[in-house]
N, C-alpha and C. Protein backbone atom coordinates (compact mmCIF):
# COMPACT_ATOMS: atom_id res chain seq x y z
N UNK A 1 53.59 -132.90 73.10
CA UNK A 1 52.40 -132.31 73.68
C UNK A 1 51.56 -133.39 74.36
N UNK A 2 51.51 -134.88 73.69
CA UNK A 2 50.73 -135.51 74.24
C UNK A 2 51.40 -135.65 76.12
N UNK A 3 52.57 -136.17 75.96
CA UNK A 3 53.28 -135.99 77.35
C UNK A 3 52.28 -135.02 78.32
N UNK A 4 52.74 -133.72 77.85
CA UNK A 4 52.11 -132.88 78.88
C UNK A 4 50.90 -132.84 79.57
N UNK A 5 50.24 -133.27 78.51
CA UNK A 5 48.86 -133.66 78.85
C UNK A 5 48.14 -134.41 79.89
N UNK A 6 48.78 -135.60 79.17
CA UNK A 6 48.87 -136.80 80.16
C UNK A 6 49.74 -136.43 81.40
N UNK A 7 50.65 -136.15 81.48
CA UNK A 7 51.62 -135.80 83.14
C UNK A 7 50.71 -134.86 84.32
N UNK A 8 49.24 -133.87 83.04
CA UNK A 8 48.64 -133.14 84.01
C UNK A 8 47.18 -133.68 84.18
N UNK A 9 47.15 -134.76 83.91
CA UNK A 9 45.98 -135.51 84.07
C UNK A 9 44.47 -135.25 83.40
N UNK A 10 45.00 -134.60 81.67
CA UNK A 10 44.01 -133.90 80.85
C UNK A 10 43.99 -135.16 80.16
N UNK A 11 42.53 -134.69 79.71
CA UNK A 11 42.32 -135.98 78.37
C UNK A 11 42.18 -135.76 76.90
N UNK A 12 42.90 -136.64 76.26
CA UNK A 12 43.29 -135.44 74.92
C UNK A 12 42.12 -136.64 73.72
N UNK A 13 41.79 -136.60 73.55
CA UNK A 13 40.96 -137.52 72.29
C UNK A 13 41.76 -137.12 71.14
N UNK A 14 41.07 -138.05 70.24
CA UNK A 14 41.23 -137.74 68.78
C UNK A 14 40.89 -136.82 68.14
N UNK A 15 39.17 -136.56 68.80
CA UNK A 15 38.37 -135.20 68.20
C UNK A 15 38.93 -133.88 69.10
N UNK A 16 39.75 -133.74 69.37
CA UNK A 16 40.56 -132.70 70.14
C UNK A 16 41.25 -132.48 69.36
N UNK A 17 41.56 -131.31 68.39
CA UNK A 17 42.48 -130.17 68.09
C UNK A 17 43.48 -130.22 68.44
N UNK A 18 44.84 -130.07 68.29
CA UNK A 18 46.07 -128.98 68.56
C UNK A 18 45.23 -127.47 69.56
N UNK A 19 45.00 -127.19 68.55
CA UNK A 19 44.74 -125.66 69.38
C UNK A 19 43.96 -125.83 70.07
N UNK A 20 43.07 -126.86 70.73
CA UNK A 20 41.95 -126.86 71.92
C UNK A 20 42.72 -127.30 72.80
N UNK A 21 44.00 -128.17 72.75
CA UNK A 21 44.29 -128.42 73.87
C UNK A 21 45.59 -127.63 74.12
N UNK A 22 46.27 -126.84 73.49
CA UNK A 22 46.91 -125.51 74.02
C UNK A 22 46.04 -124.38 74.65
N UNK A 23 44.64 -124.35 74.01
CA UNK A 23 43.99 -123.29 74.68
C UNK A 23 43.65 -124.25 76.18
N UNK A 24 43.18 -125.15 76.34
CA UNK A 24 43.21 -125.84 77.26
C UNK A 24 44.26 -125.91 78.37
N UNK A 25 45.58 -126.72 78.14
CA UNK A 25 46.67 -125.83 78.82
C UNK A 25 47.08 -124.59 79.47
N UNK A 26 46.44 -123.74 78.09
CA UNK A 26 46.71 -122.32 78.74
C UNK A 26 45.57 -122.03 79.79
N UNK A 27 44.32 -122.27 79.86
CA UNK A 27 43.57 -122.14 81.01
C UNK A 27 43.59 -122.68 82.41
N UNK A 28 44.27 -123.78 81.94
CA UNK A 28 44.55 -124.66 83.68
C UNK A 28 45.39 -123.97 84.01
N UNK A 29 46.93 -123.86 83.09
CA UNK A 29 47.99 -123.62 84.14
C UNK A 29 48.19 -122.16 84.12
N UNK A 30 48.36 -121.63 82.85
CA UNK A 30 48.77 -120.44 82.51
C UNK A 30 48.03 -119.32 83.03
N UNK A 31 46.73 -118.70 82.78
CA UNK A 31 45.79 -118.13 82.81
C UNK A 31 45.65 -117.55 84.08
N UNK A 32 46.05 -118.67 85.29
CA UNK A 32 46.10 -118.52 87.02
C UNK A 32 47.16 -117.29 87.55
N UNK A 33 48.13 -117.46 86.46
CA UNK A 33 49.65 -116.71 86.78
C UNK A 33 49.71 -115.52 86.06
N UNK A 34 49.35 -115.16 85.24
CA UNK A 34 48.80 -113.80 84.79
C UNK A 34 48.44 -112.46 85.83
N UNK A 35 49.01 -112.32 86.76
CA UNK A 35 48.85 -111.39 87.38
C UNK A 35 48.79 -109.92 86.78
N UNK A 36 50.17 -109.66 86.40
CA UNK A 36 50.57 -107.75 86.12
C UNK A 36 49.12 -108.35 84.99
N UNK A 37 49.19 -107.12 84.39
CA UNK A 37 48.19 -106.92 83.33
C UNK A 37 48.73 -107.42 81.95
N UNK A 38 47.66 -108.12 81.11
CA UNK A 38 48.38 -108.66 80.17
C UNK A 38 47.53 -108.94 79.17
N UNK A 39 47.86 -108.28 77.94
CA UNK A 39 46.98 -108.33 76.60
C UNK A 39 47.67 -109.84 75.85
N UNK A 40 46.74 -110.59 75.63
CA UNK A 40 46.79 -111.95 74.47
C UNK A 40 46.17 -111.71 73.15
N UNK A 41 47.22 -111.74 72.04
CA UNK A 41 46.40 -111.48 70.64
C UNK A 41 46.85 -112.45 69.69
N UNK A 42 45.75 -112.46 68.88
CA UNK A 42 46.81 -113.84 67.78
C UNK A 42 45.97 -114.94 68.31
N UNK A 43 44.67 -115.51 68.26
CA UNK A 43 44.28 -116.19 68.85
C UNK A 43 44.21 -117.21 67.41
N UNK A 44 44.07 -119.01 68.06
CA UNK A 44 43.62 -119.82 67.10
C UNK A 44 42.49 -119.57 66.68
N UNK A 45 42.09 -119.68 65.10
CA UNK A 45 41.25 -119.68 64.54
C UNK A 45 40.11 -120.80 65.27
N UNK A 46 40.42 -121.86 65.44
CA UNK A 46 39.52 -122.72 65.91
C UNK A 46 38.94 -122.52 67.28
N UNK A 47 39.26 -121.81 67.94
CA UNK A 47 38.98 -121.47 69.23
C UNK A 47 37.78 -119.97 69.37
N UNK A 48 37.97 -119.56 68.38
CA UNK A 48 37.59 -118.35 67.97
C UNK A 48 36.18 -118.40 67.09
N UNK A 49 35.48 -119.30 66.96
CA UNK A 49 34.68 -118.99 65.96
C UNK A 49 33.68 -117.73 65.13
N UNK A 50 33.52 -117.00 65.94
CA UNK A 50 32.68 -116.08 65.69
C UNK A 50 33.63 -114.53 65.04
N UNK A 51 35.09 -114.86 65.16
CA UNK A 51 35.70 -113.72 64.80
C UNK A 51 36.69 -113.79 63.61
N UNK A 52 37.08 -112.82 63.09
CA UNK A 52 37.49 -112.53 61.40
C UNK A 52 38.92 -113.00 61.75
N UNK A 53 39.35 -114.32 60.50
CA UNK A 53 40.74 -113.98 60.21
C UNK A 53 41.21 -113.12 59.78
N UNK A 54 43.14 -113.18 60.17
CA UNK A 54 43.74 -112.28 60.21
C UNK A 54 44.08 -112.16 58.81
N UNK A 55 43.95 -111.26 57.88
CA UNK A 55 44.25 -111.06 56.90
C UNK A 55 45.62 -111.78 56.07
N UNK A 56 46.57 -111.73 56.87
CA UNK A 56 47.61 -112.21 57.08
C UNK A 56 48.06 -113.84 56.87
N UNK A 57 47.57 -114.31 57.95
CA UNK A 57 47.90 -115.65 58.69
C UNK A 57 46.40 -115.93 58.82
N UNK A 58 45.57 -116.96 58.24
CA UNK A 58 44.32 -117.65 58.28
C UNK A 58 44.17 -118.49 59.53
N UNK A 59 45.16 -118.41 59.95
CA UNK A 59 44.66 -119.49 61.38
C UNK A 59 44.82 -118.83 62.38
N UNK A 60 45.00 -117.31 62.13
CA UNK A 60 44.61 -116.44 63.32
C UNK A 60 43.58 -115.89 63.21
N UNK A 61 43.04 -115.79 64.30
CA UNK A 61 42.12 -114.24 63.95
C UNK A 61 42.21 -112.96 65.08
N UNK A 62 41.42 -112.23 64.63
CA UNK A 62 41.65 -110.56 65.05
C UNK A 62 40.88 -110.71 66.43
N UNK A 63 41.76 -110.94 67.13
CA UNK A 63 40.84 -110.81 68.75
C UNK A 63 42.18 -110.59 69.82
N UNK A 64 41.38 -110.39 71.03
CA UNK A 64 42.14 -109.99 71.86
C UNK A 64 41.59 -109.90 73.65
N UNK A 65 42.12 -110.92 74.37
CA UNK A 65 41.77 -110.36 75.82
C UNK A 65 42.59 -109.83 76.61
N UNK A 66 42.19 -109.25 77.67
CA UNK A 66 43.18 -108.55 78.92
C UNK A 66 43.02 -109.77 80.25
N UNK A 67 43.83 -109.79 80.84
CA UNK A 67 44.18 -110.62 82.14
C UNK A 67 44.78 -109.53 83.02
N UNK A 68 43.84 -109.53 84.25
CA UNK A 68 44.85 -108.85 85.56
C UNK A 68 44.55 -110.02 86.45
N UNK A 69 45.59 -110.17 87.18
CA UNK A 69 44.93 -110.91 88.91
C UNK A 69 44.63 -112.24 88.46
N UNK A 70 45.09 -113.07 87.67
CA UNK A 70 44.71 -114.29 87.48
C UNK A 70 43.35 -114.30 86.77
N UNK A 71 42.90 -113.97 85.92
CA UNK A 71 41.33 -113.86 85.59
C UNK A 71 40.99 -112.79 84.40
N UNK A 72 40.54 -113.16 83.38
CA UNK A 72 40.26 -112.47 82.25
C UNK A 72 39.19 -111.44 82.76
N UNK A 73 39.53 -110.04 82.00
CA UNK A 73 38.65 -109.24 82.64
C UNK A 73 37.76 -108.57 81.29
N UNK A 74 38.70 -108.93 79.96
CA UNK A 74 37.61 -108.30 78.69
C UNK A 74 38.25 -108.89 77.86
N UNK A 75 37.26 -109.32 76.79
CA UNK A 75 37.19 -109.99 75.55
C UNK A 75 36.97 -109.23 74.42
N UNK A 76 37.69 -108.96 73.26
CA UNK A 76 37.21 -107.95 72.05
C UNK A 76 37.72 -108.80 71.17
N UNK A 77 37.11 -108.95 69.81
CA UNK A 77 37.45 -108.75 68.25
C UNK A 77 36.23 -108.49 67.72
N UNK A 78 37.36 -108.94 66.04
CA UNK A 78 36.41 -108.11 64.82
C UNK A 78 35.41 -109.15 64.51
N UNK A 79 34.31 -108.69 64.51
CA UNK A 79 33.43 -109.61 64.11
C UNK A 79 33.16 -110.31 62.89
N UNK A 80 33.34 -111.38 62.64
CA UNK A 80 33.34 -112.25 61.10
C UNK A 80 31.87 -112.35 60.66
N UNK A 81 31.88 -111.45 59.81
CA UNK A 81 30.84 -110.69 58.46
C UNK A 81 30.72 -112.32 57.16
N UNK A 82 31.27 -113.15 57.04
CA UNK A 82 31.22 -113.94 55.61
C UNK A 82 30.39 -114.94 56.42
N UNK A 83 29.10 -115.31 55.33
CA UNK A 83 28.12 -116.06 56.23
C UNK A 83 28.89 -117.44 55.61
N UNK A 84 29.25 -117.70 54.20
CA UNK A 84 29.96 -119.16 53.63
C UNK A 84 30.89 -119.51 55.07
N UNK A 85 32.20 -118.78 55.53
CA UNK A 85 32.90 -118.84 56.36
C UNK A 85 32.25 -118.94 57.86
N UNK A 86 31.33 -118.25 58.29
CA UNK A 86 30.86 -118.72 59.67
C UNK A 86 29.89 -119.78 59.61
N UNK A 87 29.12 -120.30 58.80
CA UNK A 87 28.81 -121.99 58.98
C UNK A 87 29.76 -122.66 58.51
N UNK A 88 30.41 -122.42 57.60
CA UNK A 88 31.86 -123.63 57.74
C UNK A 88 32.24 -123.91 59.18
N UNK A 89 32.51 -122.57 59.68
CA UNK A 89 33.09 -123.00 61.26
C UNK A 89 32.22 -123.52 62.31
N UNK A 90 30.78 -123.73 61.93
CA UNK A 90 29.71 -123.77 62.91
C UNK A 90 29.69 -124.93 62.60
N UNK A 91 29.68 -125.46 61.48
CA UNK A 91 29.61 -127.15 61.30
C UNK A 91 30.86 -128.06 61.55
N UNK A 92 31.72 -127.23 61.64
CA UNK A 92 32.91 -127.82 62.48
C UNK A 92 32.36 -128.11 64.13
N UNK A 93 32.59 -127.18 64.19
CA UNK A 93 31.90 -127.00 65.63
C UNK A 93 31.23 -128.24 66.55
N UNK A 94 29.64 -128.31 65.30
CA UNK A 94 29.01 -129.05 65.99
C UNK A 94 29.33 -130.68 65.43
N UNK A 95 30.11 -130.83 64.43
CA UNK A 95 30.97 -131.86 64.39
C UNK A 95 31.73 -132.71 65.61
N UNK A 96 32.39 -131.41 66.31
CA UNK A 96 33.58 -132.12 66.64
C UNK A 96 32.95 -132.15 68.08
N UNK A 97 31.84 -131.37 68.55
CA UNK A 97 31.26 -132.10 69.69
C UNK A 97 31.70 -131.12 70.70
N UNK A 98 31.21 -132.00 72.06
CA UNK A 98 32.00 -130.90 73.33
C UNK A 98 30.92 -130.38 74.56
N UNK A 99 31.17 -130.07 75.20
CA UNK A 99 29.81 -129.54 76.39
C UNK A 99 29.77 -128.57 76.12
N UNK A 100 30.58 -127.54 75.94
CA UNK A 100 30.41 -125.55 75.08
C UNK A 100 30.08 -125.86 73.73
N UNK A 101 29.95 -126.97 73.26
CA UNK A 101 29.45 -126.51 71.88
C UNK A 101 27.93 -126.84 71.36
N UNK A 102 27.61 -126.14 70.71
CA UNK A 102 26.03 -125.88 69.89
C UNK A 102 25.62 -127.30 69.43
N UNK A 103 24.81 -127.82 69.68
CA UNK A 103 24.35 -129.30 69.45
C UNK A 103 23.87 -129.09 67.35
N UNK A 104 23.49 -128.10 67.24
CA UNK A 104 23.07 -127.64 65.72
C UNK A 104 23.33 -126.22 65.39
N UNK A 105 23.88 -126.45 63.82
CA UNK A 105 24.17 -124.84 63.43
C UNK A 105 23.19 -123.56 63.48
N UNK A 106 23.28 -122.80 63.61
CA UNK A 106 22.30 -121.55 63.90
C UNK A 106 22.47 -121.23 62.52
N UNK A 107 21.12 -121.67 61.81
CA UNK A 107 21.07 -121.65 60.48
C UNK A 107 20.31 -119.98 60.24
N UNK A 108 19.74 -119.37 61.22
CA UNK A 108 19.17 -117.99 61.07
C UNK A 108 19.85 -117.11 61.52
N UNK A 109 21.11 -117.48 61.95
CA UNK A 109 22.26 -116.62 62.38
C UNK A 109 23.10 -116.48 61.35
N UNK A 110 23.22 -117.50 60.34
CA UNK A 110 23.93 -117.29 58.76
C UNK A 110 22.57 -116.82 57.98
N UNK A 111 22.01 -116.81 58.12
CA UNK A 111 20.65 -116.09 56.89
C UNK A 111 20.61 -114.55 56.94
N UNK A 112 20.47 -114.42 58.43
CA UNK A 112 20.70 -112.83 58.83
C UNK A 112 22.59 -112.06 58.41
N UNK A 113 23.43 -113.14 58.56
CA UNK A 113 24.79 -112.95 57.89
C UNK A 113 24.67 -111.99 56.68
N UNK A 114 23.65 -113.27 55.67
CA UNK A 114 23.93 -113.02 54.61
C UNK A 114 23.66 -112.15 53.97
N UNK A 115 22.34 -111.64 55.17
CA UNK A 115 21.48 -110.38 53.99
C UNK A 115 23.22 -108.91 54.16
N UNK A 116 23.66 -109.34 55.16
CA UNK A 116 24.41 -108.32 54.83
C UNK A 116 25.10 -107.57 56.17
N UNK A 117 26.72 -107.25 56.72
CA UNK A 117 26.85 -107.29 57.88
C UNK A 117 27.24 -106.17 57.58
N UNK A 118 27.99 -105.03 58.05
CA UNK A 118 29.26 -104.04 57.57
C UNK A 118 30.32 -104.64 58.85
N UNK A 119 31.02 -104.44 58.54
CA UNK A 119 32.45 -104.62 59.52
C UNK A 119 32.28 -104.22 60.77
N UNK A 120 32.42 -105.46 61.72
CA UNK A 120 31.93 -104.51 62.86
C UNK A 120 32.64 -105.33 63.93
N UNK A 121 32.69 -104.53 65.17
CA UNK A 121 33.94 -105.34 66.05
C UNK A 121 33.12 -105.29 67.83
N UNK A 122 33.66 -106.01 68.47
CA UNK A 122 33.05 -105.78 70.08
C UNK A 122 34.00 -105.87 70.99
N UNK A 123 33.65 -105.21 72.34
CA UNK A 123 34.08 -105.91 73.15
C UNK A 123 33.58 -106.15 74.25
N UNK A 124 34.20 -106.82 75.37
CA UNK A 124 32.79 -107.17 76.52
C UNK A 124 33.75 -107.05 78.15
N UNK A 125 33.42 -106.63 78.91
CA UNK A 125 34.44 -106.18 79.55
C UNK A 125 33.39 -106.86 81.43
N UNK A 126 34.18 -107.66 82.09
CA UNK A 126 33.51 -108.38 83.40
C UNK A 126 33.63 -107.35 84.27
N UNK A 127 31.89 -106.94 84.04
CA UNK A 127 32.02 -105.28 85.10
C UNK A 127 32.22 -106.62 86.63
N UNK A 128 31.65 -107.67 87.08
CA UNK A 128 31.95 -108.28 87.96
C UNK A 128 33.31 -108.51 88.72
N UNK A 129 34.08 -109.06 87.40
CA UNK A 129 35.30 -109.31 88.04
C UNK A 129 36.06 -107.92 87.83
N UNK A 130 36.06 -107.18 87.41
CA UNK A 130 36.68 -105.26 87.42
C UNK A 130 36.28 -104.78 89.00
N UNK A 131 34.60 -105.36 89.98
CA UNK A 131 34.42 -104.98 90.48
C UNK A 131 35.60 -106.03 91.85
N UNK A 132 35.99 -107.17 91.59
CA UNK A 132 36.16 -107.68 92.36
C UNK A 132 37.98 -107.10 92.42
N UNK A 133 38.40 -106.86 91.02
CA UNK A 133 39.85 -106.39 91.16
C UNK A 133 40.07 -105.16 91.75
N UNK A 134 38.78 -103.96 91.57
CA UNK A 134 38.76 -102.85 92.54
C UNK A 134 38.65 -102.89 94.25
N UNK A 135 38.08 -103.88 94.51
CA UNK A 135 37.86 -104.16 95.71
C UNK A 135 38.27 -105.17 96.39
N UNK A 136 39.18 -105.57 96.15
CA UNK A 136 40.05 -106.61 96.65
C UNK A 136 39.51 -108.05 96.90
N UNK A 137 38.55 -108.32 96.05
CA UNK A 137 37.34 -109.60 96.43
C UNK A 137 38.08 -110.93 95.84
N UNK A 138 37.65 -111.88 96.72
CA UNK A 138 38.64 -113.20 95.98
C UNK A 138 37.37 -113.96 95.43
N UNK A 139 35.93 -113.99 95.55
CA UNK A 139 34.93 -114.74 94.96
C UNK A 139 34.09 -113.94 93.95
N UNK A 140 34.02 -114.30 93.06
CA UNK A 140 32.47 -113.54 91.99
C UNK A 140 31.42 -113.58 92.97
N UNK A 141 31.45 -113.96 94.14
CA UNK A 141 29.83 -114.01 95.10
C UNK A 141 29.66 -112.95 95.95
N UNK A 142 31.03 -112.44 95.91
CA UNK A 142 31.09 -111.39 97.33
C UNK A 142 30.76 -110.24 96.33
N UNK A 143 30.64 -109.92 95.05
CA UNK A 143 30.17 -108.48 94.17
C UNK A 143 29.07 -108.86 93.30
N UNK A 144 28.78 -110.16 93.35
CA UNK A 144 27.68 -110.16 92.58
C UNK A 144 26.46 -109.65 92.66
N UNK A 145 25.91 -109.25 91.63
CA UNK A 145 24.72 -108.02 92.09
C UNK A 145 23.24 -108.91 92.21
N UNK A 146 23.46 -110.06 91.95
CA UNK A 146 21.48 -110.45 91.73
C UNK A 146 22.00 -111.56 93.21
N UNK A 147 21.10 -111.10 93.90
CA UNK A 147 21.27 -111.85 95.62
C UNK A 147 20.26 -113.44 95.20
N UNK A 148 20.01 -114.10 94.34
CA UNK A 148 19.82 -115.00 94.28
C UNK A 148 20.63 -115.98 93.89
N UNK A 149 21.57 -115.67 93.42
CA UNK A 149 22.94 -116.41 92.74
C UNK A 149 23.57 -116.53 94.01
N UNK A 150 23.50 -115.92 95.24
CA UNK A 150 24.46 -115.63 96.18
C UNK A 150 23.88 -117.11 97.36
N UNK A 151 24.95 -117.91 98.02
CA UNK A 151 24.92 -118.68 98.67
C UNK A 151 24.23 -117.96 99.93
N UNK A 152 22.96 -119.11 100.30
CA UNK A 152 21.95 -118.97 100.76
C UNK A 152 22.19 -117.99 102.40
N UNK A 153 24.15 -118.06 102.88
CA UNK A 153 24.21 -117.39 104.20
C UNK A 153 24.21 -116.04 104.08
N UNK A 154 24.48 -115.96 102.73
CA UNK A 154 24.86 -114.29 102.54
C UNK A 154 23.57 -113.30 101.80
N UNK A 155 22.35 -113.96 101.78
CA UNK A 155 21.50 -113.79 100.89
C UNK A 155 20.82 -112.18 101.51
N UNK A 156 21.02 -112.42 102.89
CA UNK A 156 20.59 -110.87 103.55
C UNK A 156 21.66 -109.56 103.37
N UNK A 157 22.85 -110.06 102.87
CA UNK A 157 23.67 -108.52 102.86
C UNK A 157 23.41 -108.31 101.46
C-alpha cells in the first residue's frame, strides 16, 4: 500500500490510518469512475465516526452511499446512540489531527448522548448534485441556488 501511495503522489504519515488512506485512494481514483449507479456499504469504522457498528464485524459500521456520474449523491446510516463509544471516537479524532477534523471533543454533544438517544438513522441526499445529474450540468455553479456563491460573470442569470 505504501507503494501506491507514493507512485500517486499522496502523503501517507504515521498518524494516517490504513483505512484513511484507502478511503483516500478511493476518492482520488475510484470515486471519479463510478458512473452506472452504485451503492457502497461496509464502511471503516474510523472513517465513520458518528455511525453505529455493525453488530457483526466492529470495524464496520452501518452506513451507506449512492454514486451516479462520478459524484456521491446521498449519504445514510444508523446513528451511534452510546455516548462512552462516540467520545472514544471523538478523542481519536481530535488526536490524530487533520484539516476535517474537530480541533476539541464536543463534550455537549456526548452529555445530550447520554441523557438518552432511541435508535435512530439518516440520510442526506445532494438535492444540488441530483439537480445537476437531472440536467446534464458539469459544475455545482451552474444549479446552485444562492447567486452569491456563483462566480461573479454569472451572478445576473
Amino acid at each position: 500500500m505504501e507503494d501506491a501511495i507514493a507512485n500517486r503522489g499522496l502523503r501517507h504519515t504515521a498518524s494516517v490510518q490504513e483505512d484513511w488512506v484507502a478511503w483516500l485512494l478511493f476518492e482520488t481514483f475510484a470515486e471519479p469512475k463510478l458512473i452506472q449507479p452504485t451503492l457502497l456499504y461496509d464502511f471503516p469504522t474510523d472513517v465513520s465516526p458518528l455511525a453505529k457498528c455493525r453488530p457483526d464485524d466492529p470495524s464496520l459500521v452501518e452506513r451507506f452511499e449512492i454514486y451516479v456520474a462520478g459524484m456521491e449523491l446521498g449519504n445514510a446510516f444508523s446513528e451511534l446512540n452510546d455516548p462512552e463509544e462516540q467520545e472514544r471516537r471523538f478523542r481519536e479524532q481530535v488526536a490524530r489531527g487533520g484539516e476535517e477534523v474537530p480541533r476539541e471533543v464536543d463534550l455537549d454533544y456526548i452529555r445530550a448522548l447520554s441523557h438518552g438517544m432511541p435508535p435512530a438513522a439518516g440520510m442526506g441526499i445532494g438535492i444540488d448534485r441530483l439537480t445537476m445529474l437531472l440536467t446534464d450540468s458539469h459544475s455545482i455553479r451552474e444549479v446552485i441556488l444562492f447567486p452569491l456563491l456563483r462566480p461573479q460573470a454569472d451572478a445576473n442569470t
